[in-house]
C-alpha atoms as a PDB file:
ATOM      1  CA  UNK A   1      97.132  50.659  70.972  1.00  0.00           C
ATOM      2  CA  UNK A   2      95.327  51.071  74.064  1.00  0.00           C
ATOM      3  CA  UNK A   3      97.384  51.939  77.573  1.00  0.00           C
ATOM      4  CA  UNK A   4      96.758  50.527  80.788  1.00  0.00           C
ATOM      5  CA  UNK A   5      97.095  53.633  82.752  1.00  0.00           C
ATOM      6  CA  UNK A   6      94.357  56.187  82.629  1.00  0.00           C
ATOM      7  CA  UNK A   7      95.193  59.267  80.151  1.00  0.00           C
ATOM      8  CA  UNK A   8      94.883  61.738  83.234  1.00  0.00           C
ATOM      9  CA  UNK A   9      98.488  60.128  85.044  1.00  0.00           C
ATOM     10  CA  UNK A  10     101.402  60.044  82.401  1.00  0.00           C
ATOM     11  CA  UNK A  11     103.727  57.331  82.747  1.00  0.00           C
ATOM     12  CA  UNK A  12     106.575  59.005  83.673  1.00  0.00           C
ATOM     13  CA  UNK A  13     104.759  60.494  86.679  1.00  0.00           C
ATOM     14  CA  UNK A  14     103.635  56.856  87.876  1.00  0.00           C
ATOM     15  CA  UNK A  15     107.657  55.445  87.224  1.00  0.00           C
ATOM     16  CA  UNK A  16     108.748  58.670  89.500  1.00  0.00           C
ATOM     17  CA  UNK A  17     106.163  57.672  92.278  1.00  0.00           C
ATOM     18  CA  UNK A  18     107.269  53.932  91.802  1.00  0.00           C
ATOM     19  CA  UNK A  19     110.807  55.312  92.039  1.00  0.00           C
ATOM     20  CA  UNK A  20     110.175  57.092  95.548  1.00  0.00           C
ATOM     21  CA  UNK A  21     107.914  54.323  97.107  1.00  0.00           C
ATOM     22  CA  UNK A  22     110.077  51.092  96.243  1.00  0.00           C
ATOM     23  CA  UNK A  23     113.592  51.695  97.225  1.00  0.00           C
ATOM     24  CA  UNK A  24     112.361  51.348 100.764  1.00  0.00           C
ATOM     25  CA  UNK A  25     111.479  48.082  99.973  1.00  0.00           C
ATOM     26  CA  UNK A  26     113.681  46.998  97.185  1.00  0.00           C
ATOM     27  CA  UNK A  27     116.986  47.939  99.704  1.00  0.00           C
ATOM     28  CA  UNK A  28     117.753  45.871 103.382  1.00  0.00           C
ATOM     29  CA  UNK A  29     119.256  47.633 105.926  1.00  0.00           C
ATOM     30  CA  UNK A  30     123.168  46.551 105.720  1.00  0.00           C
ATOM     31  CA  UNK A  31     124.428  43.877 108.514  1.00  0.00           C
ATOM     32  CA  UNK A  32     125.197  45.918 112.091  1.00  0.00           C
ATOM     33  CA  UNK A  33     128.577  47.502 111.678  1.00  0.00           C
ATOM     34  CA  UNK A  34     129.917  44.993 114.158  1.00  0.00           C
ATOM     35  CA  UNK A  35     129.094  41.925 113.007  1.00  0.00           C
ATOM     36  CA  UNK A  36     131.257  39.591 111.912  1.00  0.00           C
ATOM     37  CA  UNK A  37     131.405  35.471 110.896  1.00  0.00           C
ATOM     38  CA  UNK A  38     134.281  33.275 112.706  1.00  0.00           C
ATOM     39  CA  UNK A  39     134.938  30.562 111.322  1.00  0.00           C
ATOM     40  CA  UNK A  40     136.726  27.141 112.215  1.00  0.00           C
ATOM     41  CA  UNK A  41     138.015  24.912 110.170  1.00  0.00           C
ATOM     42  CA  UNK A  42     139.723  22.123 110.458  1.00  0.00           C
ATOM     43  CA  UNK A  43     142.082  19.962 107.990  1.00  0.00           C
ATOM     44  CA  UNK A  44     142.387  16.529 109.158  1.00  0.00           C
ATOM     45  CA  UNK A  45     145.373  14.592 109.143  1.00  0.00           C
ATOM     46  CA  UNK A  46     145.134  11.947 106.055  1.00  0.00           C
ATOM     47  CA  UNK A  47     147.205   8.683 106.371  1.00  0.00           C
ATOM     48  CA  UNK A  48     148.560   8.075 102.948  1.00  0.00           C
ATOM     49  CA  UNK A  49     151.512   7.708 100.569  1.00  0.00           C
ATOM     50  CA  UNK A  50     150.902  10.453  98.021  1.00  0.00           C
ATOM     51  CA  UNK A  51     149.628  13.103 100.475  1.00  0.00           C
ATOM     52  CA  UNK A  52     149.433  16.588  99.107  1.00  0.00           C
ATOM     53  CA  UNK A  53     148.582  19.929 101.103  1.00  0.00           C
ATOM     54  CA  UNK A  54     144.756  20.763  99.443  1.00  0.00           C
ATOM     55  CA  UNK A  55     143.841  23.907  97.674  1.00  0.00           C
ATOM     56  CA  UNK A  56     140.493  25.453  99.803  1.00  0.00           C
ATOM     57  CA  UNK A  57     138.571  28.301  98.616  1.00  0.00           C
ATOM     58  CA  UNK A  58     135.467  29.372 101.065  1.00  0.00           C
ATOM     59  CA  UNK A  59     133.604  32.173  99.320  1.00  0.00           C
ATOM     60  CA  UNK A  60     130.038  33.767 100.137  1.00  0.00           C
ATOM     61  CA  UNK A  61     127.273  34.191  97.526  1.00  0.00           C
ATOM     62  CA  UNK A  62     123.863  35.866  98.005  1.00  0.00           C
ATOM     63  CA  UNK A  63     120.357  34.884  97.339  1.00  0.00           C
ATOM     64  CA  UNK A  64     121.309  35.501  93.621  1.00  0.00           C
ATOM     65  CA  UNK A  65     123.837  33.274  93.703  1.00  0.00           C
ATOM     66  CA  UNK A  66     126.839  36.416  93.239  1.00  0.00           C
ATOM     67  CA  UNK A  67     129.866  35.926  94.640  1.00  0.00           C
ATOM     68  CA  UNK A  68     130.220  38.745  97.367  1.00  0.00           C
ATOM     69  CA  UNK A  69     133.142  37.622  98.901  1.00  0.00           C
ATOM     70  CA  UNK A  70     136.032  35.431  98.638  1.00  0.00           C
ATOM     71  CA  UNK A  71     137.057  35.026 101.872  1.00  0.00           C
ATOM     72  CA  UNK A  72     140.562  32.630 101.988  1.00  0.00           C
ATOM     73  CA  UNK A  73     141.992  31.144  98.715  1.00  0.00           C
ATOM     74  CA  UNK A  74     144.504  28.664  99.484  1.00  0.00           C
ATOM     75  CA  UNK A  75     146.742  27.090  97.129  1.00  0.00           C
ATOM     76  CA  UNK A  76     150.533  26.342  96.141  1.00  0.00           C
ATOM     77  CA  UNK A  77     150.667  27.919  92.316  1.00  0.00           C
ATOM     78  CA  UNK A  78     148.090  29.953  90.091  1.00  0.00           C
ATOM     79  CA  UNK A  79     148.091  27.098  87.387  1.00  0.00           C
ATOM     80  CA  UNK A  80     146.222  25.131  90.144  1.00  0.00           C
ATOM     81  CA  UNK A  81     143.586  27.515  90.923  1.00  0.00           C
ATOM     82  CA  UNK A  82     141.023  25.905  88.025  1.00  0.00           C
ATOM     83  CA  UNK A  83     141.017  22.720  90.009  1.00  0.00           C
ATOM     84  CA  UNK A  84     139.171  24.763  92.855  1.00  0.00           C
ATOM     85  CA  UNK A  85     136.179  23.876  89.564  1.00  0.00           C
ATOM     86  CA  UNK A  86     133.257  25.721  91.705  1.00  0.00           C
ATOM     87  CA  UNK A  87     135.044  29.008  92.888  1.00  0.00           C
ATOM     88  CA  UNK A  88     136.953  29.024  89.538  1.00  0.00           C
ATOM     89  CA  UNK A  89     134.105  29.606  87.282  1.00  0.00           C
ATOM     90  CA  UNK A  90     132.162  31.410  89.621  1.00  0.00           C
ATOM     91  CA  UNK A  91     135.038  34.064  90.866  1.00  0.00           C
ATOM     92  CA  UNK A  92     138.195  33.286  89.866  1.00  0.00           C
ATOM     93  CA  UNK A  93     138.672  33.384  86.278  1.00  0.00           C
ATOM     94  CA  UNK A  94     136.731  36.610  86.015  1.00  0.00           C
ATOM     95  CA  UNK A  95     138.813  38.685  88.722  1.00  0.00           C
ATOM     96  CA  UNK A  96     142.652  38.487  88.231  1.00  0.00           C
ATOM     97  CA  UNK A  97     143.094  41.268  91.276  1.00  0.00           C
ATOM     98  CA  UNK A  98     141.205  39.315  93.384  1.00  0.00           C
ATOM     99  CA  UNK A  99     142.896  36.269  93.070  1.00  0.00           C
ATOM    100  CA  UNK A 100     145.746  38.264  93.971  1.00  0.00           C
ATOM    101  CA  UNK A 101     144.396  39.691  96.710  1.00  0.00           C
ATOM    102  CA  UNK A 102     143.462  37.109  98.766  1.00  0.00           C
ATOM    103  CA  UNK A 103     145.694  34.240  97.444  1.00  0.00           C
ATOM    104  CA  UNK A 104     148.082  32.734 100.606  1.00  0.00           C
ATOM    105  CA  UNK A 105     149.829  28.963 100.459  1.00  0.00           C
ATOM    106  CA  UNK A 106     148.172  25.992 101.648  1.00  0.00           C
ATOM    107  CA  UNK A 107     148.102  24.729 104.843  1.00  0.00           C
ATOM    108  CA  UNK A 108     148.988  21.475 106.821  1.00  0.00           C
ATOM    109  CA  UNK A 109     146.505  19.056 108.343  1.00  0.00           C
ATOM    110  CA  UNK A 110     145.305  21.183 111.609  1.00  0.00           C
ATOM    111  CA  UNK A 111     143.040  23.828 113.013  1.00  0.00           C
ATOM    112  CA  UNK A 112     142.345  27.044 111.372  1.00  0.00           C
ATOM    113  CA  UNK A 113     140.341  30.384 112.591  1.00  0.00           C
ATOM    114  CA  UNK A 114     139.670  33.287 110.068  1.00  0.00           C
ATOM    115  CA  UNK A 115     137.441  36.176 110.274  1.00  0.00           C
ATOM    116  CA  UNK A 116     134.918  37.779 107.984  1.00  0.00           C
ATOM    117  CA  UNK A 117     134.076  40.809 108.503  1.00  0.00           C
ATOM    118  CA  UNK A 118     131.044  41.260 106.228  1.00  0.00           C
ATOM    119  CA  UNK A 119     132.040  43.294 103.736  1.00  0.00           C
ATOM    120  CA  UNK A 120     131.977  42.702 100.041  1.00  0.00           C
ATOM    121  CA  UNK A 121     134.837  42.058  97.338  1.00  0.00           C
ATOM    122  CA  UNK A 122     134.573  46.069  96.985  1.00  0.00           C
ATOM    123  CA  UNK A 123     134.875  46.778 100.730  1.00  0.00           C
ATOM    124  CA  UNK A 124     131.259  47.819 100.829  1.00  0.00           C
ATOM    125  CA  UNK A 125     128.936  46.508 103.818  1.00  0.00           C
ATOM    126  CA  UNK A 126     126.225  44.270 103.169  1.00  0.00           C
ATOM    127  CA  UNK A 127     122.989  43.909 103.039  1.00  0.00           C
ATOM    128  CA  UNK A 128     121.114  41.963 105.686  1.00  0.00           C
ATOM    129  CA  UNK A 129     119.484  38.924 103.988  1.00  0.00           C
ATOM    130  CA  UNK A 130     119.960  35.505 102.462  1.00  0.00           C
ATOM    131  CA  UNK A 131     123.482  33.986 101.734  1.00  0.00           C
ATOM    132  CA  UNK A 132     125.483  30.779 101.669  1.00  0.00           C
ATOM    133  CA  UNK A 133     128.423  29.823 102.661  1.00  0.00           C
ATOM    134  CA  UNK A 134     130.867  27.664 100.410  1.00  0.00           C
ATOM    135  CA  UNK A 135     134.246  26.009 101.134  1.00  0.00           C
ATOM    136  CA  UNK A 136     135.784  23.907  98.267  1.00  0.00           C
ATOM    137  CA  UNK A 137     138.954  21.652  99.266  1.00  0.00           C
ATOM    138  CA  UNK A 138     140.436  19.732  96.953  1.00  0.00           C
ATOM    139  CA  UNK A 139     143.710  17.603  97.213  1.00  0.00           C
ATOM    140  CA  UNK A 140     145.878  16.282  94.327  1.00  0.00           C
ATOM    141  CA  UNK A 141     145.880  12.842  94.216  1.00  0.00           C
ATOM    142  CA  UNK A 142     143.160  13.004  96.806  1.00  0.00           C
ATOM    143  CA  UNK A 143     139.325  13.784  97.528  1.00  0.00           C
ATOM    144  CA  UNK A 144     137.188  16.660  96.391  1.00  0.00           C
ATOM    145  CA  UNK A 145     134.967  18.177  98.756  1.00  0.00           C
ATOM    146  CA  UNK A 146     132.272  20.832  98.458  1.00  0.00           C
ATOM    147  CA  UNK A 147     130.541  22.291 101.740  1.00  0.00           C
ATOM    148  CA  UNK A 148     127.098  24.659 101.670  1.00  0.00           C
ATOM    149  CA  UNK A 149     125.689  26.300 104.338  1.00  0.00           C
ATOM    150  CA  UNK A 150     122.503  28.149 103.870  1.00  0.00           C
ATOM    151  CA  UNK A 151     122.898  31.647 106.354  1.00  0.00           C
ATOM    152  CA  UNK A 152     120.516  34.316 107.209  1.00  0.00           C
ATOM    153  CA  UNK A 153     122.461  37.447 108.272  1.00  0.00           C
ATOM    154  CA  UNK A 154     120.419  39.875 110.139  1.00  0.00           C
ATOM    155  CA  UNK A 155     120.932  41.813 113.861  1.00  0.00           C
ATOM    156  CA  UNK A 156     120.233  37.606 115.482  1.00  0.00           C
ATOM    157  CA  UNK A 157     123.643  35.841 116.246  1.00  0.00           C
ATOM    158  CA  UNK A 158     123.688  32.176 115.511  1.00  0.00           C
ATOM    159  CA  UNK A 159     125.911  29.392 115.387  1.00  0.00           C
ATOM    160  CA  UNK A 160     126.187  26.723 112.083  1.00  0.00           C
ATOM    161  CA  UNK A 161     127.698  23.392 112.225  1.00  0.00           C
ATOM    162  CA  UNK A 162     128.843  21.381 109.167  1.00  0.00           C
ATOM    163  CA  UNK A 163     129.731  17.595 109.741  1.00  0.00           C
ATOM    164  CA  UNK A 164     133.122  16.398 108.868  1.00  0.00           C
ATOM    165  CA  UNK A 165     133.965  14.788 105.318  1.00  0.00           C
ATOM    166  CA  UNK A 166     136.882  13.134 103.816  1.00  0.00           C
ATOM    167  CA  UNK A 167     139.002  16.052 103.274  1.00  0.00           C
ATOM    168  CA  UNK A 168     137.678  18.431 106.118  1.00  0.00           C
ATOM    169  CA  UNK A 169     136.799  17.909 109.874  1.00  0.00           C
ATOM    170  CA  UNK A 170     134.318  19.967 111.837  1.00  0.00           C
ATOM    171  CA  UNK A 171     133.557  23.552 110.440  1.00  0.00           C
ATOM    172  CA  UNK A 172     132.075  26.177 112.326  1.00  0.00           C
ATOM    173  CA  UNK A 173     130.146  29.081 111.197  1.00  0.00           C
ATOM    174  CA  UNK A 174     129.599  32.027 114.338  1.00  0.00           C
ATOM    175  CA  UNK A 175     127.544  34.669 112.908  1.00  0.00           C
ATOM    176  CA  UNK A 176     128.136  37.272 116.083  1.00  0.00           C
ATOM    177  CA  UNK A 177     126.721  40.691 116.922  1.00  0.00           C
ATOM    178  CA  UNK A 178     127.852  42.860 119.815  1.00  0.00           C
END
């Protein structure tokens, strides 16, 4: 069988050059240590008979389409964490600790602020590049709704809207570097 690579460079050589040229490429520079993503989100009041608090789940994914960070998880009781359908079978069934970590009750109809401070489910910092944003909110007895919001998270601020639905209101994304 014939190689590709001239007899005179061995293979291993080549890999090790490979090895020392493409990490610089391979690897982005992580996010500036200050920057962060506010968010605003808003629950709007629902006029109904049966109305229940909703479970939400907002999570961030990169361009693979990992989960790097769950950032709230809101619901009443762990048995109802599966109808969050989207963050459940991409993060939650796999991560027991997590869930844990980050689970607090659900809220009322109003406005809510949270921080993320761009680190990962490991408290690592990362990498500037392509994510999305996702917020699930789903109420028993109610709607379902699933938000997306394409970011690009570099050393450039910027400001994302996403339009109201049936079980949100306005959402605001603040990418901000100081």
């Amino acid at each position: 069988m014939s190689s590709v690579f001239p007899q005179r460079i061995k293979k291993s050589q080549l890999v090790a050059a490979l090895a020392l040229v493409f990490p610089l490429v391979l690897h982005a520079a992580p996010i500036p240590e200050n920057a962060k993503i506010e968010v605003e989100f808003e629950l709007p009041k629902i006029d109904t008979a049966m109305y229940a608090r909703p479970y939400v789940a907002v999570w961030i994914e990169d361009a693979n389409r990992k989960s790097v960070r769950t950032v709230e998880l809101w619901v009443g009781k762990d048995e109802w964490l599966k109808d969050l359908r989207s963050w459940w079978r991409k993060v939650g069934r796999y991560d027991r600790e997590l869930v844990d970590a980050v689970t607090s009750a659900t809220r009322p109809a109003g406005e809510y602020r949270f921080v993320w401070d761009g680190l990962d489910d490991q408290g690592n910092r990362i990498e500037q590049g392509d994510y999305t944003f996702y917020a699930e909110v789903v109420r028993e007895h109610g709607g379902r709704n699933y938000l997306r919001q394409k970011l690009q998270l570099s050393d450039t601020a910027f400001v994302h809207k996403i339009a109201p639905t049936e079980e949100t209101g306005d959402v605001s994304i603040s990418y901000k570097v100081r």
